[in-house]
Each structure stands twice: as structure tokens, then as C-alpha cells.
PDB file of N, CA and C in Angstrom:
ATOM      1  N   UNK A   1      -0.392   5.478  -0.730  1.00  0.00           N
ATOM      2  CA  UNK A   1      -0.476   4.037  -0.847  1.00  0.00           C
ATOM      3  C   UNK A   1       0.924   3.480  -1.015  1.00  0.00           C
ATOM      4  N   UNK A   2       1.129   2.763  -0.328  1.00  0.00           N
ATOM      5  CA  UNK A   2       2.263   1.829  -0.342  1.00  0.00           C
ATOM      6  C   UNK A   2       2.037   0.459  -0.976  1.00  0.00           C
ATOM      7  N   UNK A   3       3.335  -0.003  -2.168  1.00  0.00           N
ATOM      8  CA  UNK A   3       2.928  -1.005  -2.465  1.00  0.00           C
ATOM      9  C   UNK A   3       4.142  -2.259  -2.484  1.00  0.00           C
ATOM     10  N   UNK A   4       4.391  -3.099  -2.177  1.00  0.00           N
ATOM     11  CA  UNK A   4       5.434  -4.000  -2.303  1.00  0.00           C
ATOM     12  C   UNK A   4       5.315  -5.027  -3.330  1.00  0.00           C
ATOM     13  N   UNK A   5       6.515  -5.216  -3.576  1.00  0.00           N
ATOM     14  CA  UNK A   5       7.238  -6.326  -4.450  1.00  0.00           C
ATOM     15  C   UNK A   5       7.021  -7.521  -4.149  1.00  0.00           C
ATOM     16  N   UNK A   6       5.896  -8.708  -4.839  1.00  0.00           N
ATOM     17  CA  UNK A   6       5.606  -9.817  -3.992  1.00  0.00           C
ATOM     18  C   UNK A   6       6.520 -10.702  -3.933  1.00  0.00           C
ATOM     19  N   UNK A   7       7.461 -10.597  -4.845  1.00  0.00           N
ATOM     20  CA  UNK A   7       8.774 -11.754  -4.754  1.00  0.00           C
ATOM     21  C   UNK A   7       9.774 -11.409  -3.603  1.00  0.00           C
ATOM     22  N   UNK A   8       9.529 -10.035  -3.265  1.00  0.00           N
ATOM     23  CA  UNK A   8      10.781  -9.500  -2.185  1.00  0.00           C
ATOM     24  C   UNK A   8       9.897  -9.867  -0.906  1.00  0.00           C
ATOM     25  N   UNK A   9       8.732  -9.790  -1.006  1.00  0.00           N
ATOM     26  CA  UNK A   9       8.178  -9.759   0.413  1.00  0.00           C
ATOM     27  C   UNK A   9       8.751 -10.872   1.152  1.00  0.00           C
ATOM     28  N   UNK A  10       9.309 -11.537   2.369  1.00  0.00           N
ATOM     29  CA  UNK A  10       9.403 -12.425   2.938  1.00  0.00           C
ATOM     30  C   UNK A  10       8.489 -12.822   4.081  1.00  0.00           C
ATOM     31  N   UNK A  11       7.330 -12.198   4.023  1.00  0.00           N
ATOM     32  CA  UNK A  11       6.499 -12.580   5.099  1.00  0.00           C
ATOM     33  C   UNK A  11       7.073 -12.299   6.048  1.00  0.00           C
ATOM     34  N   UNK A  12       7.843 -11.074   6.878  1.00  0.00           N
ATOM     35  CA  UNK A  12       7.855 -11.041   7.987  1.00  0.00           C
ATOM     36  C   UNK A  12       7.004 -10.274   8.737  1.00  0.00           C
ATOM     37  N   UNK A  13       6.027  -9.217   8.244  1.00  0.00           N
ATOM     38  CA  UNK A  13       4.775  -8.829   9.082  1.00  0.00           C
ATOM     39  C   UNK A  13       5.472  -7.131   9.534  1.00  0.00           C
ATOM     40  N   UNK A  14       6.219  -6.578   9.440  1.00  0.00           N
ATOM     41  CA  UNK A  14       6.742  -5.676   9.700  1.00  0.00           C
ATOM     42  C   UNK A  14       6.024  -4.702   8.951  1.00  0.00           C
ATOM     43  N   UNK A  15       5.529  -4.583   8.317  1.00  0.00           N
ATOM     44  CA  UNK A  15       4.571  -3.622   7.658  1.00  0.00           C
ATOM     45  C   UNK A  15       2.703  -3.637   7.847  1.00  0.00           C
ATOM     46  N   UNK A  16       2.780  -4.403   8.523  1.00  0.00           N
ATOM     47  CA  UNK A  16       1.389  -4.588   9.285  1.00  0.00           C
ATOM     48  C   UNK A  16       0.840  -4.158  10.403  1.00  0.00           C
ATOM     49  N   UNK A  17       1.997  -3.115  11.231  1.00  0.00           N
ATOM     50  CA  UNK A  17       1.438  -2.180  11.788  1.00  0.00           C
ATOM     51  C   UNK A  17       1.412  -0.943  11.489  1.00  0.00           C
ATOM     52  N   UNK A  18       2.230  -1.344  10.522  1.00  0.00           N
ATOM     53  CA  UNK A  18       1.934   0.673  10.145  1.00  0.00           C
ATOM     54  C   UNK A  18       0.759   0.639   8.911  1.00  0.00           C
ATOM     55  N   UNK A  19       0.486  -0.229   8.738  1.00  0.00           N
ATOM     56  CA  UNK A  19      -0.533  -0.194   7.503  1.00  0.00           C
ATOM     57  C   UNK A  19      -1.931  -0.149   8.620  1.00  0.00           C
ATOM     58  N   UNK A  20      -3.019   0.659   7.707  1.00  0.00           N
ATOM     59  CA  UNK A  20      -4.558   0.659   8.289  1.00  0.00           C
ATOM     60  C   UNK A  20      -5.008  -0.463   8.143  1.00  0.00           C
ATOM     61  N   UNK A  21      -6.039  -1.343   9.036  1.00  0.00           N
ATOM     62  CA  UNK A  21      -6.486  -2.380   9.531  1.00  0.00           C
ATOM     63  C   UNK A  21      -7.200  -2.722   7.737  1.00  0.00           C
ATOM     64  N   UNK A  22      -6.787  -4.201   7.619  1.00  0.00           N
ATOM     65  CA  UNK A  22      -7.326  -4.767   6.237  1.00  0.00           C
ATOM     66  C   UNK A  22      -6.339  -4.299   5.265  1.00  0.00           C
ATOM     67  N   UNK A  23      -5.905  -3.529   5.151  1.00  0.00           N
ATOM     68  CA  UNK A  23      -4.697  -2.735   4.421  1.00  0.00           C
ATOM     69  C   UNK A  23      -3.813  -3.853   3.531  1.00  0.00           C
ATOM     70  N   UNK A  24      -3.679  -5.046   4.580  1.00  0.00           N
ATOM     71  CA  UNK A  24      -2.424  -6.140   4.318  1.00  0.00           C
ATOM     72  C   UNK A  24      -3.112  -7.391   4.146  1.00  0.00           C
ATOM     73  N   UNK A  25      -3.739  -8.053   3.008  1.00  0.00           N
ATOM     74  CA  UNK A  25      -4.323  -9.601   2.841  1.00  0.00           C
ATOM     75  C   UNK A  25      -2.916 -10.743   2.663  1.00  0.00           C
ATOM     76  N   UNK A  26      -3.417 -11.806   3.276  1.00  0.00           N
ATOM     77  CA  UNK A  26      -2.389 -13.009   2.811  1.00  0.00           C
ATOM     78  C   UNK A  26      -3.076 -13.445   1.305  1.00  0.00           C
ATOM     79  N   UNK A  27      -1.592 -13.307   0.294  1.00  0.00           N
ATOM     80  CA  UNK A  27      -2.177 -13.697  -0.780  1.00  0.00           C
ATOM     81  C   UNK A  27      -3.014 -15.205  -1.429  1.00  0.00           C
ATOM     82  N   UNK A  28      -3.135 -15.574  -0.301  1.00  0.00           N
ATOM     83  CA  UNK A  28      -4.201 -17.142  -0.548  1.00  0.00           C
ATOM     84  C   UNK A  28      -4.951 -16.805  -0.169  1.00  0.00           C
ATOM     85  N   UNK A  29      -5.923 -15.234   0.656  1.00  0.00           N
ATOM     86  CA  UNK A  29      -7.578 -15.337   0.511  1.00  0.00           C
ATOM     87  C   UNK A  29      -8.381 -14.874  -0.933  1.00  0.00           C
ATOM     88  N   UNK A  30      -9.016 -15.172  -1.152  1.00  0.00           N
ATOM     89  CA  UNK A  30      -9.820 -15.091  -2.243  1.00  0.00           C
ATOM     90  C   UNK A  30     -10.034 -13.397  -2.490  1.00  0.00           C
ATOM     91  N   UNK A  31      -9.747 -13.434  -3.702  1.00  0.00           N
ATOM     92  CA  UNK A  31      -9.898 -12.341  -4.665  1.00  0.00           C
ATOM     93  C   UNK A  31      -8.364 -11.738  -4.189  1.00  0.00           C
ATOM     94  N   UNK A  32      -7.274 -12.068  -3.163  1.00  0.00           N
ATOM     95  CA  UNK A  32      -5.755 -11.424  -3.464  1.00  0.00           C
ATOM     96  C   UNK A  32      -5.285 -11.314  -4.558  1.00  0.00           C
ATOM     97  N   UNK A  33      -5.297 -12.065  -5.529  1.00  0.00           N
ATOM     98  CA  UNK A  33      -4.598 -12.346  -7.083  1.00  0.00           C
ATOM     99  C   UNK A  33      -4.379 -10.938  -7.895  1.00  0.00           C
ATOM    100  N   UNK A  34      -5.702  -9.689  -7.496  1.00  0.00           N
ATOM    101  CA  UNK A  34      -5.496  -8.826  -8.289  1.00  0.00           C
ATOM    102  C   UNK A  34      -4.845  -7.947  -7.243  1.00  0.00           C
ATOM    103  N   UNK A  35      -4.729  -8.308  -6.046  1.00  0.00           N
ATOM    104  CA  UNK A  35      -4.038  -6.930  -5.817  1.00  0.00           C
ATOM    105  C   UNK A  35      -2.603  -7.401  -5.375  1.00  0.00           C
ATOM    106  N   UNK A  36      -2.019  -9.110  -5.736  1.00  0.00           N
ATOM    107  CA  UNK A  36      -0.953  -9.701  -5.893  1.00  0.00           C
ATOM    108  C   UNK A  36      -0.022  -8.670  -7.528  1.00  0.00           C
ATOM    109  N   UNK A  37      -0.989  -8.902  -8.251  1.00  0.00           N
ATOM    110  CA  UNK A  37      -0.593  -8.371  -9.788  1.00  0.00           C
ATOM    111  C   UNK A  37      -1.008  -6.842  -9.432  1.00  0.00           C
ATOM    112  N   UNK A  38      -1.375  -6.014  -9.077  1.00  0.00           N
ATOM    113  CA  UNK A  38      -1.153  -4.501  -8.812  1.00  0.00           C
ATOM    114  C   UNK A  38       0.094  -4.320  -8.050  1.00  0.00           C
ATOM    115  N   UNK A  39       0.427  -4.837  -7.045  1.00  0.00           N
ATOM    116  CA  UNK A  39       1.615  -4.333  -6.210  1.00  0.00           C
ATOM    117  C   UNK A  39       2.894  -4.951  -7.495  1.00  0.00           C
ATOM    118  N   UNK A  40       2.688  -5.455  -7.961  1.00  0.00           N
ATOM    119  CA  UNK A  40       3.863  -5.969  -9.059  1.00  0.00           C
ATOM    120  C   UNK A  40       3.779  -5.096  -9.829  1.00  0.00           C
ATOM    121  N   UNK A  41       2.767  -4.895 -10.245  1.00  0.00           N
ATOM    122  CA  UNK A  41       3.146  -3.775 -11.741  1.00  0.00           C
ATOM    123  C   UNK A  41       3.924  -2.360 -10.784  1.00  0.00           C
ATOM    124  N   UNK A  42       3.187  -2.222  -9.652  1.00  0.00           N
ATOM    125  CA  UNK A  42       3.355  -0.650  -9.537  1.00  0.00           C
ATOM    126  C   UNK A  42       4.656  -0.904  -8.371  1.00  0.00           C
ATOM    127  N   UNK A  43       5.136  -1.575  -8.324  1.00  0.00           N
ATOM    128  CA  UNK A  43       6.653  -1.614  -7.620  1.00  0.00           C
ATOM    129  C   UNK A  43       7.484  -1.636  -8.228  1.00  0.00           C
ATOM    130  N   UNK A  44       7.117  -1.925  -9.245  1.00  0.00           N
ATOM    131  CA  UNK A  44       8.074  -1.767 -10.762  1.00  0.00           C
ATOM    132  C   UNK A  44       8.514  -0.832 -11.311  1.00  0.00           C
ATOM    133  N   UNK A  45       7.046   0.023 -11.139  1.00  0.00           N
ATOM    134  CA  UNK A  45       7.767   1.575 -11.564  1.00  0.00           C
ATOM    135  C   UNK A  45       7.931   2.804 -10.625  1.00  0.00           C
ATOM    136  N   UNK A  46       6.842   2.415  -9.551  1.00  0.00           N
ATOM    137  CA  UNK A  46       6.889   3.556  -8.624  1.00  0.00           C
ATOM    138  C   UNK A  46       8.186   3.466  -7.527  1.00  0.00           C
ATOM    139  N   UNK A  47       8.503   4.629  -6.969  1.00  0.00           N
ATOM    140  CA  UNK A  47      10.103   5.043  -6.489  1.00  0.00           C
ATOM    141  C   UNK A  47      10.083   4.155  -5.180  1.00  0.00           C
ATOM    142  N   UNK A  48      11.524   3.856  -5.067  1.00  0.00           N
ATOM    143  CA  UNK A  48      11.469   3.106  -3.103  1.00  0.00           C
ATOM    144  C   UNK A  48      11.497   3.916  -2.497  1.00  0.00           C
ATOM    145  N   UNK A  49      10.940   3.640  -1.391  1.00  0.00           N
ATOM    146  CA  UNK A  49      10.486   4.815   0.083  1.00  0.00           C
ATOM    147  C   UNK A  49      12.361   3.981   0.880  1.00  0.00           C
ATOM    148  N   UNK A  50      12.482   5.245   1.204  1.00  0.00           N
ATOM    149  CA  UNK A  50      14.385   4.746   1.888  1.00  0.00           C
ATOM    150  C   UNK A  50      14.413   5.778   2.896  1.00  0.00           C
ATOM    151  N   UNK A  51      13.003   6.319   3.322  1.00  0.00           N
ATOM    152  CA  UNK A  51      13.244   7.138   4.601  1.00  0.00           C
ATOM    153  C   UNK A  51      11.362   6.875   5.351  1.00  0.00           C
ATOM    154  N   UNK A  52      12.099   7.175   6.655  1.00  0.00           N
ATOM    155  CA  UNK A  52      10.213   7.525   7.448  1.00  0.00           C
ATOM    156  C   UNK A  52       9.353   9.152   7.204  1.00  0.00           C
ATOM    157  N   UNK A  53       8.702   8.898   6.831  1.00  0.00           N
ATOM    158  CA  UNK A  53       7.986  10.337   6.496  1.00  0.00           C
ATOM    159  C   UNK A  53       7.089  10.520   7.317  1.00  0.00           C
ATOM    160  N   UNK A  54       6.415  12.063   7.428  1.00  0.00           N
ATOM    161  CA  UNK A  54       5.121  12.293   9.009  1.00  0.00           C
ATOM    162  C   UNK A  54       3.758  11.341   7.154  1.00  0.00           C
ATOM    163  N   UNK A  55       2.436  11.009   8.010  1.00  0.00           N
ATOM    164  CA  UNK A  55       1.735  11.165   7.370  1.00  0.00           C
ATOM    165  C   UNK A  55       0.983  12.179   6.431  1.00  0.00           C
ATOM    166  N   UNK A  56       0.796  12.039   5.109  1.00  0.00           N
ATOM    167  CA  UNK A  56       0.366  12.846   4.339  1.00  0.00           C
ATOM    168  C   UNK A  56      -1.314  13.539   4.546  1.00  0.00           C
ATOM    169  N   UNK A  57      -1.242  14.796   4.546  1.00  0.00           N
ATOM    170  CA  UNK A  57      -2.283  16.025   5.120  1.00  0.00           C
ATOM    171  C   UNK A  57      -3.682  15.310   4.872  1.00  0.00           C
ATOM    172  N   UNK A  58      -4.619  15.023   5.852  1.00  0.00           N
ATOM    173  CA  UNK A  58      -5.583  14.159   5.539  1.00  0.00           C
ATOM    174  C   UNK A  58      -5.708  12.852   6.284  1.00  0.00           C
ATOM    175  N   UNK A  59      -4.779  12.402   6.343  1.00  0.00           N
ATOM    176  CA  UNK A  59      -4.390  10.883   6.788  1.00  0.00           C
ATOM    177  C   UNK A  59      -5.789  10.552   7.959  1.00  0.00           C
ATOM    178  N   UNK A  60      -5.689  11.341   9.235  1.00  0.00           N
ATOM    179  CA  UNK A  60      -6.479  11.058  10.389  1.00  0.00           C
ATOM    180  C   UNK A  60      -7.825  11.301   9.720  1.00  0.00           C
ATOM    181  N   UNK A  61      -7.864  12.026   8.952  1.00  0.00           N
ATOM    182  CA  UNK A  61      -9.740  11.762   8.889  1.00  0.00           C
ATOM    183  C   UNK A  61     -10.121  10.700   8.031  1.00  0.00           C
ATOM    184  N   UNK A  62      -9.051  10.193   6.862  1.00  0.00           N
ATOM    185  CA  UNK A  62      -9.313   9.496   5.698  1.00  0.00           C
ATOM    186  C   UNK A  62      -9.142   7.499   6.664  1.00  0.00           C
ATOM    187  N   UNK A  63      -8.774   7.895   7.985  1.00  0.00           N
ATOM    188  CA  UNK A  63      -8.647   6.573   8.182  1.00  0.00           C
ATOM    189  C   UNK A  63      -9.337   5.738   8.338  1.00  0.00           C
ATOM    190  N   UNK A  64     -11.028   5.928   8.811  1.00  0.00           N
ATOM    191  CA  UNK A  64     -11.870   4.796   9.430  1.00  0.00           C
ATOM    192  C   UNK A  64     -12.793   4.823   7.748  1.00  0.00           C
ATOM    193  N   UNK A  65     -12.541   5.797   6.491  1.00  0.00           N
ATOM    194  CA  UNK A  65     -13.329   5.968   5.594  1.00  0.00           C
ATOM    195  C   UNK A  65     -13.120   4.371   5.114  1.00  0.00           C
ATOM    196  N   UNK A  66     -14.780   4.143   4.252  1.00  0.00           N
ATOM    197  CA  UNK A  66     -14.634   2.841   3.708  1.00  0.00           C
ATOM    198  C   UNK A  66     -14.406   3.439   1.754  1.00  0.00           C
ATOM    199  N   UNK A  67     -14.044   2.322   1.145  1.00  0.00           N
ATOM    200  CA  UNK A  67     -13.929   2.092   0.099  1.00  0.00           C
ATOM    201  C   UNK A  67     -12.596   3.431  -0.743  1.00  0.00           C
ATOM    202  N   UNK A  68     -11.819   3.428   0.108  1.00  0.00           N
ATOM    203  CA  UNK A  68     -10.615   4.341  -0.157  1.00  0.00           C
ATOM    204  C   UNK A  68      -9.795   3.977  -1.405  1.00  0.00           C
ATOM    205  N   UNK A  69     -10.058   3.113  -1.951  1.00  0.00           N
ATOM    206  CA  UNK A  69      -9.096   2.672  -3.404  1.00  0.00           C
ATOM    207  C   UNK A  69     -10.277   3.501  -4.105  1.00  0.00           C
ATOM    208  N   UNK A  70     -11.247   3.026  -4.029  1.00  0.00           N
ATOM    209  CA  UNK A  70     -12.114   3.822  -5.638  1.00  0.00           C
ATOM    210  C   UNK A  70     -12.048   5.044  -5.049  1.00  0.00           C
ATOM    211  N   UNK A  71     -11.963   5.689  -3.947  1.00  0.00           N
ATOM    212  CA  UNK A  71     -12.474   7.459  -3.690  1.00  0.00           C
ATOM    213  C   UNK A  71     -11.268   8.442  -3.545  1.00  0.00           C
ATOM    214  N   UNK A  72      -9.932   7.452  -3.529  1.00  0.00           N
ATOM    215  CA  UNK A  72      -8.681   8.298  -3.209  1.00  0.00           C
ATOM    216  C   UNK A  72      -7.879   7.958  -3.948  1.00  0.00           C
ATOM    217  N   UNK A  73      -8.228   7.068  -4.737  1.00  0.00           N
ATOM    218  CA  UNK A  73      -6.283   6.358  -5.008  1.00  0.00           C
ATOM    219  C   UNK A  73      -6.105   7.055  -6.465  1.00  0.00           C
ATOM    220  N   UNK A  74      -4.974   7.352  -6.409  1.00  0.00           N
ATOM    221  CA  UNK A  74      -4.470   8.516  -7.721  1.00  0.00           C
ATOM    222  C   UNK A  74      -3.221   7.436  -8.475  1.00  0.00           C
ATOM    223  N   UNK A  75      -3.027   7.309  -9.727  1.00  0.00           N
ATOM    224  CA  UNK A  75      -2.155   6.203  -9.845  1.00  0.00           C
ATOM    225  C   UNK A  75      -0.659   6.931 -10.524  1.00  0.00           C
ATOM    226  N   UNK A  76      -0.427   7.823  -9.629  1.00  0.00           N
ATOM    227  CA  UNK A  76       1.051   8.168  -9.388  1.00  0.00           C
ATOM    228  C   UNK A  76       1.802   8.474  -8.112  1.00  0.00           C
ATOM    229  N   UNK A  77       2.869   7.969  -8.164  1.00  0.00           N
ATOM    230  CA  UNK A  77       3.285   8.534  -6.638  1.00  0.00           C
ATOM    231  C   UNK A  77       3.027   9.638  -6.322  1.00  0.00           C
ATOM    232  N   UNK A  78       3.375   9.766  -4.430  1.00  0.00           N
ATOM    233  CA  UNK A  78       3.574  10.826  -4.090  1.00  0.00           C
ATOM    234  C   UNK A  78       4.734  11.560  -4.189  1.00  0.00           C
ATOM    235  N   UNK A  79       4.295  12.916  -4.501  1.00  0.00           N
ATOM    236  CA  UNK A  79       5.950  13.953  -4.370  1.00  0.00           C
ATOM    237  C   UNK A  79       7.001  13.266  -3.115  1.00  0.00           C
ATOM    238  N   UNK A  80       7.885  13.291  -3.791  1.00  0.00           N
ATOM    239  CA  UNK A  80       9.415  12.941  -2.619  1.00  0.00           C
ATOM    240  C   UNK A  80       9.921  13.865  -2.451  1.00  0.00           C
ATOM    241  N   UNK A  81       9.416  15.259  -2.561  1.00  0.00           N
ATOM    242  CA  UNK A  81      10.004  16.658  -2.021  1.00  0.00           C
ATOM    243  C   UNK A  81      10.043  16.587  -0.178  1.00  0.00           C
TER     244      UNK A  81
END
């Protein structure tokens, strides 16, 4: 999971294709607010990505899955090994 800094974001859309479809809300649709205040807390502490990496083992099957925050999401980064 990738998460950004909402004050840094400038809306330029550059992360909206590499993100999975729905992945990226504009923070004025309804119910954004909490995942406005999640990407803040956790950009805060989790490390900057400053390189391109292959996708992590799993990726292609986990992609069309629904409800992937409650069934996958672990709340520490990934290894930067």
C-alpha cells in the first residue's frame, strides 16, 4: 500500500495509473475524510519510496480481489531490502 502526504499532493494524477482501479478517491467524495486522515498519519511515519520496485509476490492474483484493506492490509511497511 502506498500512501501520500495530502498537503504534498498537487493533484497532478501521476499516480493514478499505477494505482489499481478505485485505489485513488478525490478527497470531496463522501466518506474520503478517513482515508484523507490515514494517508496523513501513515506518511508521517512510514519510509519514502525513492526508487521503482517489480510488484510484491501476489500482486496479479490479489488484483481484481474485493475488500483488500480489511483482508490484506498489515499496518507496517514493506521491507526496503
Amino acid at each position: 500500500m502506498l500512501v501520500i502526504h495530502p498537503d504534498e499532493c498537487i493533484d497532478c494524477g501521476v499516480c493514478e495509473p499505477e494505482c489499481p482501479p478505485e485505489a485513488i478517491l478525490p478527497d470531496t467524495e463522501a466518506g474520503a475524510d478517513k482515508w484523507v486522515k490515514f494517508n496523513l498519519e501513515k506518511s508521517l511515519i512510514w519510509p519514502n519510496i525513492t526508487e521503482r520496485r517489480d510488484p510484491l509476490p501476489g500482486a496479479e492474483e490479489n488484483l481484481d480481489k474485493t475488500n483488500k484493506f480489511q483482508n490484506l492490509f498489515i499496518d507496517k511497511p514493506a521491507s526496503q531490502n
